[in-house]
PDB file of N, CA and C in Angstrom:
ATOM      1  N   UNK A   1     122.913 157.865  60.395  1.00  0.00           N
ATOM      2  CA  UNK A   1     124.058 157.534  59.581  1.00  0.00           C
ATOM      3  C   UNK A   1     125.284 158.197  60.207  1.00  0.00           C
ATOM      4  N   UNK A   2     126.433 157.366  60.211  1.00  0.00           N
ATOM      5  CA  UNK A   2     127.375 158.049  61.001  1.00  0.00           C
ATOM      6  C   UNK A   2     128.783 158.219  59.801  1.00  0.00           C
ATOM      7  N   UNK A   3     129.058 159.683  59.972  1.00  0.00           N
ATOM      8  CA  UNK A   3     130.052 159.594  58.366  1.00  0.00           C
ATOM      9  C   UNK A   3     131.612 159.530  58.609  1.00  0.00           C
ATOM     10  N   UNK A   4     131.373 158.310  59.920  1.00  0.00           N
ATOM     11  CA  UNK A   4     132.826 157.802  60.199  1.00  0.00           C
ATOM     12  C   UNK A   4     132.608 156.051  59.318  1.00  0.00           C
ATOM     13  N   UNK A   5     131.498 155.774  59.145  1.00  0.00           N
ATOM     14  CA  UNK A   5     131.051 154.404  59.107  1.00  0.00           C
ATOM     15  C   UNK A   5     131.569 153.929  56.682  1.00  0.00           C
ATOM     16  N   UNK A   6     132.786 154.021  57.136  1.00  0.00           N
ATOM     17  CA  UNK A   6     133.466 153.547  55.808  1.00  0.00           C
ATOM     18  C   UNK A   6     132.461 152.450  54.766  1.00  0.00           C
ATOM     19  N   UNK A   7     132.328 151.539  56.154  1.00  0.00           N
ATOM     20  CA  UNK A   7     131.841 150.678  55.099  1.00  0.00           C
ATOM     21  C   UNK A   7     130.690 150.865  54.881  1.00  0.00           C
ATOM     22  N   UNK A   8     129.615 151.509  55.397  1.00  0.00           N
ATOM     23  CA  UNK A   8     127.921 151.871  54.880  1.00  0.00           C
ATOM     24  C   UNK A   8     128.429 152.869  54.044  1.00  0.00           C
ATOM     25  N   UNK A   9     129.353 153.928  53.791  1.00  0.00           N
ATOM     26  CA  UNK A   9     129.344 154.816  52.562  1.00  0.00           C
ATOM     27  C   UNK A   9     130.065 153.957  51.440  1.00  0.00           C
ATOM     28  N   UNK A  10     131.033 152.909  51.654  1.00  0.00           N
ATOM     29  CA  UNK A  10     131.847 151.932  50.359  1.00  0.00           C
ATOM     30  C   UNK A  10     130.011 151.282  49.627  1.00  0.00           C
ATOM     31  N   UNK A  11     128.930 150.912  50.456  1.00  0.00           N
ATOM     32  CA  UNK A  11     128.378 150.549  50.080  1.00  0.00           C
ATOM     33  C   UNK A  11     127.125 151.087  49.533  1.00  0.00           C
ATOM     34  N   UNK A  12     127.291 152.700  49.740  1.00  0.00           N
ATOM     35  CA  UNK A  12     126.325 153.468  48.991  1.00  0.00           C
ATOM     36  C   UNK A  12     126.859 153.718  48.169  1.00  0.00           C
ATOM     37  N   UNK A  13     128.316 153.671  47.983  1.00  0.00           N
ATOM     38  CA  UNK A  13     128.926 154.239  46.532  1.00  0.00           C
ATOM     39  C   UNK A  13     128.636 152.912  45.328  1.00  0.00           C
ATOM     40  N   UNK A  14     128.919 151.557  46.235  1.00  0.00           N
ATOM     41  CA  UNK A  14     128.205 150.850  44.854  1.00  0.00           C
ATOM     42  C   UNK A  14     127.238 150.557  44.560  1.00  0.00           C
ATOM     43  N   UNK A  15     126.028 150.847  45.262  1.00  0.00           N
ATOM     44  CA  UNK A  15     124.727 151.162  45.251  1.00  0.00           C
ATOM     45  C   UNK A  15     124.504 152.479  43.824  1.00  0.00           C
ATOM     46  N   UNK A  16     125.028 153.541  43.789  1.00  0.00           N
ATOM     47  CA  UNK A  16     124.759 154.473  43.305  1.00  0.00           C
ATOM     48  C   UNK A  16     125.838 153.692  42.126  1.00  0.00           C
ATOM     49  N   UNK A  17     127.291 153.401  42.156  1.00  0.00           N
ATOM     50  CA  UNK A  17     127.288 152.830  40.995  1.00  0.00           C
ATOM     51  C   UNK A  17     126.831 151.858  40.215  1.00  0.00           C
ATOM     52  N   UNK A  18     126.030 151.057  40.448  1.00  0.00           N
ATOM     53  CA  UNK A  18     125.226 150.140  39.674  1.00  0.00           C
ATOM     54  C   UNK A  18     124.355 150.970  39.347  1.00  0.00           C
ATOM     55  N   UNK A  19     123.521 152.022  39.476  1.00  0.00           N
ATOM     56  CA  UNK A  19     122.829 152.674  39.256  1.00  0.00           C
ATOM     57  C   UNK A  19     123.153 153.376  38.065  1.00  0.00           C
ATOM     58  N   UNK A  20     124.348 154.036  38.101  1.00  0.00           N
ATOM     59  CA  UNK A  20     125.000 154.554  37.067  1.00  0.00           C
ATOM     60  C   UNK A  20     125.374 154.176  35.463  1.00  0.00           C
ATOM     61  N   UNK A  21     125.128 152.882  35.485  1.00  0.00           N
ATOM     62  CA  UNK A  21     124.567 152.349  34.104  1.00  0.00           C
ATOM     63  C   UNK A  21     123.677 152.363  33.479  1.00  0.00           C
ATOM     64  N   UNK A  22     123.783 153.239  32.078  1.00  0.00           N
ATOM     65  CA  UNK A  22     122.219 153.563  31.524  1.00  0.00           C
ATOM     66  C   UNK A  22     121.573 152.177  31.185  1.00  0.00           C
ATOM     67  N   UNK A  23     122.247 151.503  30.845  1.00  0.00           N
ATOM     68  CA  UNK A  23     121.457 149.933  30.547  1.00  0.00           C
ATOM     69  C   UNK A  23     120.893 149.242  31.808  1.00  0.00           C
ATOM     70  N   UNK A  24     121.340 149.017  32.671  1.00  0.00           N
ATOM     71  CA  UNK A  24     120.252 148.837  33.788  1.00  0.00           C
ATOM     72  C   UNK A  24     119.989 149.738  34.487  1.00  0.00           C
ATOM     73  N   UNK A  25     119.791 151.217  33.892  1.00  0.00           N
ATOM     74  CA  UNK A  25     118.516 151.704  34.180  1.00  0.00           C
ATOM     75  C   UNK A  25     117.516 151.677  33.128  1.00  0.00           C
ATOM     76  N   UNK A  26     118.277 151.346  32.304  1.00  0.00           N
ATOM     77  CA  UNK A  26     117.111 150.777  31.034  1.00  0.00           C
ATOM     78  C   UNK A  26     116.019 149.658  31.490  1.00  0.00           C
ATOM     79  N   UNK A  27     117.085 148.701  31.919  1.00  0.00           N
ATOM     80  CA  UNK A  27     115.535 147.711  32.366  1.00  0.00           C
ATOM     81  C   UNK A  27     115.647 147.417  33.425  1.00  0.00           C
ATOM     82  N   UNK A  28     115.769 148.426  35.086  1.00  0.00           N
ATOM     83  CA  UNK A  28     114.458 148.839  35.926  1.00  0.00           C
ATOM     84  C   UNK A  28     113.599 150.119  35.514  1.00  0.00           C
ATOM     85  N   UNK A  29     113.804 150.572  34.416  1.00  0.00           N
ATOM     86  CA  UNK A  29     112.684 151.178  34.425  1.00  0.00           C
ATOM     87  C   UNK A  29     111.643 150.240  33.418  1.00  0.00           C
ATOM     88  N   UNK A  30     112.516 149.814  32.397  1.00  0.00           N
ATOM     89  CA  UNK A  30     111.176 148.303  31.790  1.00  0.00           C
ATOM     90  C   UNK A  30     110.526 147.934  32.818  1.00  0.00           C
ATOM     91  N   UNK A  31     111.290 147.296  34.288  1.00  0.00           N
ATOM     92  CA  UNK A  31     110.569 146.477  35.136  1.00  0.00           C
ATOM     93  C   UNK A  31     109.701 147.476  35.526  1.00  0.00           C
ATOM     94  N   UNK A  32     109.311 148.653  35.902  1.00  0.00           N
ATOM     95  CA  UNK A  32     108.737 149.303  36.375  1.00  0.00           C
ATOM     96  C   UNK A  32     106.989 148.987  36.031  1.00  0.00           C
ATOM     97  N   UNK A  33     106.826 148.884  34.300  1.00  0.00           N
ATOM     98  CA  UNK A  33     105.388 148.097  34.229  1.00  0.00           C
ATOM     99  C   UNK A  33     105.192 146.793  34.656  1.00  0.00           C
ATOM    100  N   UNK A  34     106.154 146.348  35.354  1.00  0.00           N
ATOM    101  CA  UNK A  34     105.540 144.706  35.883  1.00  0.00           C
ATOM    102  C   UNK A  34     106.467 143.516  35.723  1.00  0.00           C
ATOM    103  N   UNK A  35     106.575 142.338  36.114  1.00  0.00           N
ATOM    104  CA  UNK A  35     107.446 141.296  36.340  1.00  0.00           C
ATOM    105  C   UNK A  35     107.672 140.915  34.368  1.00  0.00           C
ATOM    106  N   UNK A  36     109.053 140.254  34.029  1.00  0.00           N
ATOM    107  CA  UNK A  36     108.903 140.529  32.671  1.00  0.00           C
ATOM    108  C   UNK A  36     110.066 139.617  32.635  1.00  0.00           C
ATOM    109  N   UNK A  37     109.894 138.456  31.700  1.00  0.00           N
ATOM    110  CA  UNK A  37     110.925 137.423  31.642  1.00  0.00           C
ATOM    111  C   UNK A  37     112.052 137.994  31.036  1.00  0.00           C
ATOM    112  N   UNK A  38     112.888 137.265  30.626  1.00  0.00           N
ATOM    113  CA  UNK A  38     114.874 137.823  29.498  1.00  0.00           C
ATOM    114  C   UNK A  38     114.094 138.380  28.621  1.00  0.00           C
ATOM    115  N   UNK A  39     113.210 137.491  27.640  1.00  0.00           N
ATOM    116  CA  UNK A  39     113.211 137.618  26.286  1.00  0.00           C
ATOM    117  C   UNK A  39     112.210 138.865  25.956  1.00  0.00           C
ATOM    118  N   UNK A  40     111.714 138.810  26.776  1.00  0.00           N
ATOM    119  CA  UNK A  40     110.613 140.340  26.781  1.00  0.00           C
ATOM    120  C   UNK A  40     111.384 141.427  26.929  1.00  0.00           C
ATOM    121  N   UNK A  41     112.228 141.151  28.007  1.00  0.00           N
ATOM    122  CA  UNK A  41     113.028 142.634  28.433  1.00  0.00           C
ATOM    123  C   UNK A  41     114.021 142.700  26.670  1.00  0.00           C
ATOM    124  N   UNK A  42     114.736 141.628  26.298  1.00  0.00           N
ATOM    125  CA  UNK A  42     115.464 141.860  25.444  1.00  0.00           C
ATOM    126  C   UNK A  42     114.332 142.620  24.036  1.00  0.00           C
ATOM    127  N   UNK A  43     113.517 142.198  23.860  1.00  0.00           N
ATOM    128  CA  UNK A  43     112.614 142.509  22.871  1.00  0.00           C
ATOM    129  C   UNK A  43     112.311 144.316  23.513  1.00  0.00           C
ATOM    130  N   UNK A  44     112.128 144.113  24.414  1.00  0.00           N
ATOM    131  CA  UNK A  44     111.933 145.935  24.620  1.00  0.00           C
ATOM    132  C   UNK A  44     112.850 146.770  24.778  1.00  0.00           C
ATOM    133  N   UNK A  45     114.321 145.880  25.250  1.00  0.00           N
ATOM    134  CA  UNK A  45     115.465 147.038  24.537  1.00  0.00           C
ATOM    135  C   UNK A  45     116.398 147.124  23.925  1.00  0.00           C
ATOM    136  N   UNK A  46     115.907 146.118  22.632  1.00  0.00           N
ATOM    137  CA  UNK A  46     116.668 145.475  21.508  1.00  0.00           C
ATOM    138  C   UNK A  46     118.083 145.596  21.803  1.00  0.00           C
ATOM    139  N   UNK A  47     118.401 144.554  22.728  1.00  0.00           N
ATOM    140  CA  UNK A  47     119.402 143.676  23.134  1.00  0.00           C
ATOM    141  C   UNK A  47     119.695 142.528  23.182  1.00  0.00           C
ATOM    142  N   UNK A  48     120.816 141.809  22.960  1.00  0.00           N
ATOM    143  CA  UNK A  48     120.408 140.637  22.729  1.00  0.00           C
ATOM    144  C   UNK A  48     120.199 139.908  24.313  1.00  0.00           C
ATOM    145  N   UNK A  49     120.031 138.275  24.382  1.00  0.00           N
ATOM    146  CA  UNK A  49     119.913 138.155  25.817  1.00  0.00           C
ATOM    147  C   UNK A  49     121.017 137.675  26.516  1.00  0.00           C
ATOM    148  N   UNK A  50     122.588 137.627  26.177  1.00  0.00           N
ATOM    149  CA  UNK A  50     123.438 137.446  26.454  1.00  0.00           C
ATOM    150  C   UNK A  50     124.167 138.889  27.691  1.00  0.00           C
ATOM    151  N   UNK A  51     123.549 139.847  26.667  1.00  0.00           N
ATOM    152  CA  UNK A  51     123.915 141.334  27.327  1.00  0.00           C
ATOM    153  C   UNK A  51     122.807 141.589  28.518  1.00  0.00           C
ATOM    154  N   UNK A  52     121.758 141.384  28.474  1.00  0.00           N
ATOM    155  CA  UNK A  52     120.847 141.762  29.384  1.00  0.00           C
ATOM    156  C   UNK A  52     120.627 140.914  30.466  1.00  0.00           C
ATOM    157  N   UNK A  53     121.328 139.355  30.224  1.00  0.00           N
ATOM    158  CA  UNK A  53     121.333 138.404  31.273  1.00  0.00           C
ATOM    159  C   UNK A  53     122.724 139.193  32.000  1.00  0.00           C
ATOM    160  N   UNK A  54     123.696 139.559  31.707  1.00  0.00           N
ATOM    161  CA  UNK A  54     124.946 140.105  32.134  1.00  0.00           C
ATOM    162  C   UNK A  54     124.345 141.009  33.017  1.00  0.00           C
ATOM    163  N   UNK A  55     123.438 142.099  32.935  1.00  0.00           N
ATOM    164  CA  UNK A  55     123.193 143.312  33.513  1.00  0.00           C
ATOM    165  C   UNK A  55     122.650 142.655  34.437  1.00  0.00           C
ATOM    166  N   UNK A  56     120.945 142.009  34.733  1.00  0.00           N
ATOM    167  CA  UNK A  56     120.273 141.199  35.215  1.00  0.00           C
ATOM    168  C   UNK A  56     121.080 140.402  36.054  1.00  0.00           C
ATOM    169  N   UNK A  57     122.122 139.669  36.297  1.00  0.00           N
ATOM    170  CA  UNK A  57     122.607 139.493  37.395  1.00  0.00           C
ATOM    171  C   UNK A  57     123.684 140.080  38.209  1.00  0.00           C
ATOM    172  N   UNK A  58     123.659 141.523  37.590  1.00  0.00           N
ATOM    173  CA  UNK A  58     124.835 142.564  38.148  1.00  0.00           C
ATOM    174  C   UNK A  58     123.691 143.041  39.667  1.00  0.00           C
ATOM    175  N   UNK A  59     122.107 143.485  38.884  1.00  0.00           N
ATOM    176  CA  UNK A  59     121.420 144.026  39.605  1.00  0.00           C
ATOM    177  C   UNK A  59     121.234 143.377  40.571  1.00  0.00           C
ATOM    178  N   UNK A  60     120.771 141.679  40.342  1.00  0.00           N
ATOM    179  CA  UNK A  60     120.449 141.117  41.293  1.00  0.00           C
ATOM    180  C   UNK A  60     121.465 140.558  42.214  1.00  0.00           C
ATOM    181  N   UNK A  61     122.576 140.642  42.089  1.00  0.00           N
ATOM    182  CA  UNK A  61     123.425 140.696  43.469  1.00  0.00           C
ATOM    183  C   UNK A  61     123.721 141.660  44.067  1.00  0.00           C
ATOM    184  N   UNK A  62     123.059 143.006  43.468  1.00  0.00           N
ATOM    185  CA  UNK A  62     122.898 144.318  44.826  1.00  0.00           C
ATOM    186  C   UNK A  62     121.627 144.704  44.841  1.00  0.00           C
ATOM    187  N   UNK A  63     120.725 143.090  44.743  1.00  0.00           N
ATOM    188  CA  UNK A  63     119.006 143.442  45.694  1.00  0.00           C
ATOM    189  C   UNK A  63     118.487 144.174  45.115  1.00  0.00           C
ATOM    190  N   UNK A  64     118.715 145.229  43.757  1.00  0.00           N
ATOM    191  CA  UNK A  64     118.214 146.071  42.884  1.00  0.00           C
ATOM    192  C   UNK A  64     116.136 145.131  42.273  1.00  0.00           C
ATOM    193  N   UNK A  65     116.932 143.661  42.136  1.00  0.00           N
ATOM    194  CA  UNK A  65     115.522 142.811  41.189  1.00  0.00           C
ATOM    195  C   UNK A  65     115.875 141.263  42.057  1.00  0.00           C
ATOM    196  N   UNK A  66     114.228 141.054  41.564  1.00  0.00           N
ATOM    197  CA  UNK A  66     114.188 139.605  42.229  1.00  0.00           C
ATOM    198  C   UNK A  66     113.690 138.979  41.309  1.00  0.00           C
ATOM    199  N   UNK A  67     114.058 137.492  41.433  1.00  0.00           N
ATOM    200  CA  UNK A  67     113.010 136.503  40.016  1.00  0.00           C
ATOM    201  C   UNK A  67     113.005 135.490  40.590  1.00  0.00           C
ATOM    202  N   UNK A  68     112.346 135.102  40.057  1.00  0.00           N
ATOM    203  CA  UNK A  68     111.115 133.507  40.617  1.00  0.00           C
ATOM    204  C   UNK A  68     110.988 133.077  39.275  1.00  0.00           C
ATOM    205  N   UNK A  69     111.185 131.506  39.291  1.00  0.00           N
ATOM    206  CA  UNK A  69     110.865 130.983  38.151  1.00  0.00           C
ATOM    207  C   UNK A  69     109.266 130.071  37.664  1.00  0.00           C
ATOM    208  N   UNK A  70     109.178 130.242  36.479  1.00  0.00           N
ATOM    209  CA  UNK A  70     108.075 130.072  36.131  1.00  0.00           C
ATOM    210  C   UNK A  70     108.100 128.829  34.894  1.00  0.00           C
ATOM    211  N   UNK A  71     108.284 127.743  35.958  1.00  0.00           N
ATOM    212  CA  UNK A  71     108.315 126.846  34.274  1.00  0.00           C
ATOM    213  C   UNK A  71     109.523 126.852  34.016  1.00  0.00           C
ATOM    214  N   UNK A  72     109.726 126.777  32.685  1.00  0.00           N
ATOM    215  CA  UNK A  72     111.409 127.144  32.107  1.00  0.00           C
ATOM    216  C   UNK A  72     111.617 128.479  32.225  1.00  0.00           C
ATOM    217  N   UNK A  73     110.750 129.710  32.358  1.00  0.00           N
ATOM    218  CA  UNK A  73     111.420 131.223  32.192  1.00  0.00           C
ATOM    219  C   UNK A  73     111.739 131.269  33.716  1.00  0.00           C
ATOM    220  N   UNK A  74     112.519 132.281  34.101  1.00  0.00           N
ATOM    221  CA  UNK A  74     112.494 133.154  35.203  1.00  0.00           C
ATOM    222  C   UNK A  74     111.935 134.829  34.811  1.00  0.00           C
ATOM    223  N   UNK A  75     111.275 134.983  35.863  1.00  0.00           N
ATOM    224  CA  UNK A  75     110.751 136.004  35.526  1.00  0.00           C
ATOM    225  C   UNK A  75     111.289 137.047  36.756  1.00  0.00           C
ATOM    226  N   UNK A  76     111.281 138.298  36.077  1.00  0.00           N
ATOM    227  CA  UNK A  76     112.377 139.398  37.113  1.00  0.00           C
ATOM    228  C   UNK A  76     111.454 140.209  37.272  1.00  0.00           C
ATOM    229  N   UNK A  77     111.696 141.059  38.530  1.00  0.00           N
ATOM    230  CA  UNK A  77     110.863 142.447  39.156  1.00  0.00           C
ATOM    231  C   UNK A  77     111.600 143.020  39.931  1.00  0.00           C
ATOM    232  N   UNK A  78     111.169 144.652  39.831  1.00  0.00           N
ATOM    233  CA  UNK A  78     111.923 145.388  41.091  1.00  0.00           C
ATOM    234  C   UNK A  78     111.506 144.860  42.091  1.00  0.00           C
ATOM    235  N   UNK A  79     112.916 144.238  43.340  1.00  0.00           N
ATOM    236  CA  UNK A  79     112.753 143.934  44.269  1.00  0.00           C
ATOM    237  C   UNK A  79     112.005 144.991  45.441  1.00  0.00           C
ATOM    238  N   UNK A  80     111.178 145.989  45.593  1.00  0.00           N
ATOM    239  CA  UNK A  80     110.936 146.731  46.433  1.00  0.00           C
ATOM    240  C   UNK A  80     110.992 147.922  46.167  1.00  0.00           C
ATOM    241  N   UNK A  81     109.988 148.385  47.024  1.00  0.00           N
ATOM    242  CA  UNK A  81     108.997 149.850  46.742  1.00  0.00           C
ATOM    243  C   UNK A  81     110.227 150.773  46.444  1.00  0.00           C
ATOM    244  N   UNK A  82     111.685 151.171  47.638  1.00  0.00           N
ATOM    245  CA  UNK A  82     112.582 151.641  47.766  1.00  0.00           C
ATOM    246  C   UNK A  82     113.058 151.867  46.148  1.00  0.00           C
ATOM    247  N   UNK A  83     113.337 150.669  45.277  1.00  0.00           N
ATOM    248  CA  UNK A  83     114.406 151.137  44.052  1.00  0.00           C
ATOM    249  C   UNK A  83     113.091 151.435  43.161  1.00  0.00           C
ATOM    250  N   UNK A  84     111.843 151.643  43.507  1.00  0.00           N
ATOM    251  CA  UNK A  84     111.283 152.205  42.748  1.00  0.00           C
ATOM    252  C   UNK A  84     111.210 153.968  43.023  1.00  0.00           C
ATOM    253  N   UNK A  85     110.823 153.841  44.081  1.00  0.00           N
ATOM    254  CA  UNK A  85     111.121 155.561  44.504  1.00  0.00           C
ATOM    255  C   UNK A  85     112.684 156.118  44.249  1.00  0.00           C
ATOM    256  N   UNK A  86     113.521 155.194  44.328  1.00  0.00           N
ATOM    257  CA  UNK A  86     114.766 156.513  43.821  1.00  0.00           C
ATOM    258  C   UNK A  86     114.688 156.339  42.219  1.00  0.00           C
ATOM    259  N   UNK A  87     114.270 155.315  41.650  1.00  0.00           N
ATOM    260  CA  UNK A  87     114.165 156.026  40.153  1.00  0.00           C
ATOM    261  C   UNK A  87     113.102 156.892  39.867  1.00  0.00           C
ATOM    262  N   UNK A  88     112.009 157.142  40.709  1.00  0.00           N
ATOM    263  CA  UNK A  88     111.397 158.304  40.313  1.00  0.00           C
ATOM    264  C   UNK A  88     111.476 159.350  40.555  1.00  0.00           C
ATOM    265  N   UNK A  89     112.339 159.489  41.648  1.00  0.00           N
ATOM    266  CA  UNK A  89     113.370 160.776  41.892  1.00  0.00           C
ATOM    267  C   UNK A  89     114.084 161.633  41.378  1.00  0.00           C
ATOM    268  N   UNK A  90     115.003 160.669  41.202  1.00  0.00           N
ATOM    269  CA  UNK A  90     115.972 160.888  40.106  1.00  0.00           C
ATOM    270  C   UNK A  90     115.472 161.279  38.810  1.00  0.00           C
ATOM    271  N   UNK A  91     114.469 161.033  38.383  1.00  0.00           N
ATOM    272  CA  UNK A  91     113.639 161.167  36.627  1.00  0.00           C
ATOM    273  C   UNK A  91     113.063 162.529  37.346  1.00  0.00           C
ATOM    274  N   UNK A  92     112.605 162.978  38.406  1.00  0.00           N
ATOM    275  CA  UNK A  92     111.482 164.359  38.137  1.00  0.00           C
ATOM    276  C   UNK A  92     112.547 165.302  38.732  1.00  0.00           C
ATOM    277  N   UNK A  93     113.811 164.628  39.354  1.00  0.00           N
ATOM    278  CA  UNK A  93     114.737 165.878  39.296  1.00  0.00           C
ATOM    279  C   UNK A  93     115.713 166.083  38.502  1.00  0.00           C
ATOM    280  N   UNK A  94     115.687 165.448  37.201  1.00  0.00           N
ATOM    281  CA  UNK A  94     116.041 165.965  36.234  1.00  0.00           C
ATOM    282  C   UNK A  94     115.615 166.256  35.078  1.00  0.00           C
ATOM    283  N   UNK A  95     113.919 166.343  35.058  1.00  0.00           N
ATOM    284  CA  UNK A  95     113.260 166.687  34.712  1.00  0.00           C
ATOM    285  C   UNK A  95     112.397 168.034  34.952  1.00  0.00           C
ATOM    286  N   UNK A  96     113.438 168.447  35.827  1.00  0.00           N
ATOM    287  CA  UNK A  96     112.231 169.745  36.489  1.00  0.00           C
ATOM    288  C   UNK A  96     113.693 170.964  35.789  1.00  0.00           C
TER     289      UNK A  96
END
């Protein structure tokens, strides 16, 4: 990493700010038990699905979740091992 390189740090800063929303870290950590359509995620964090479709495509235009559709649902998952390890990071170091 070179810390002349503006634009790889402009883009860790919005990396870490999307992160910075407790509501979608609310549901990647929902996603964390497994792929999980709107209405499930909304049912697990009594939201409606207007608000959680809002978050849900904040994440997924910074590669945070991926979805594939199924029928009429789309169904969402953490896109990759990576945004699963920094949320478990982040949880046991501020937990310790």
């Amino acid at each position: 990493m070179n810390i002349d390189d503006r634009h790889l740090f402009e883009g860790l800063g919005l990396f870490f700010k999307t992160l910075g929303d407790p509501t979608r870290l609310r549901i990647l950590y929902a996603l964390e038990s497994g792929e999980m359509c709107v209405n499930c995620i909304c049912d697990t964090l009594h939201m409606s699905p207007s608000a959680v479709s809002h978050q849900l495509r904040i994440l997924k235009d910074r590669d945070l979740i991926r979805s594939r559709r199924d029928g009429k649902s789309v169904i969402y998952s953490i896109s990759d091992e990576h945004v699963h390890d920094i949320i478990s990071k982040a949880y046991e170091h501020l937990i310790e």
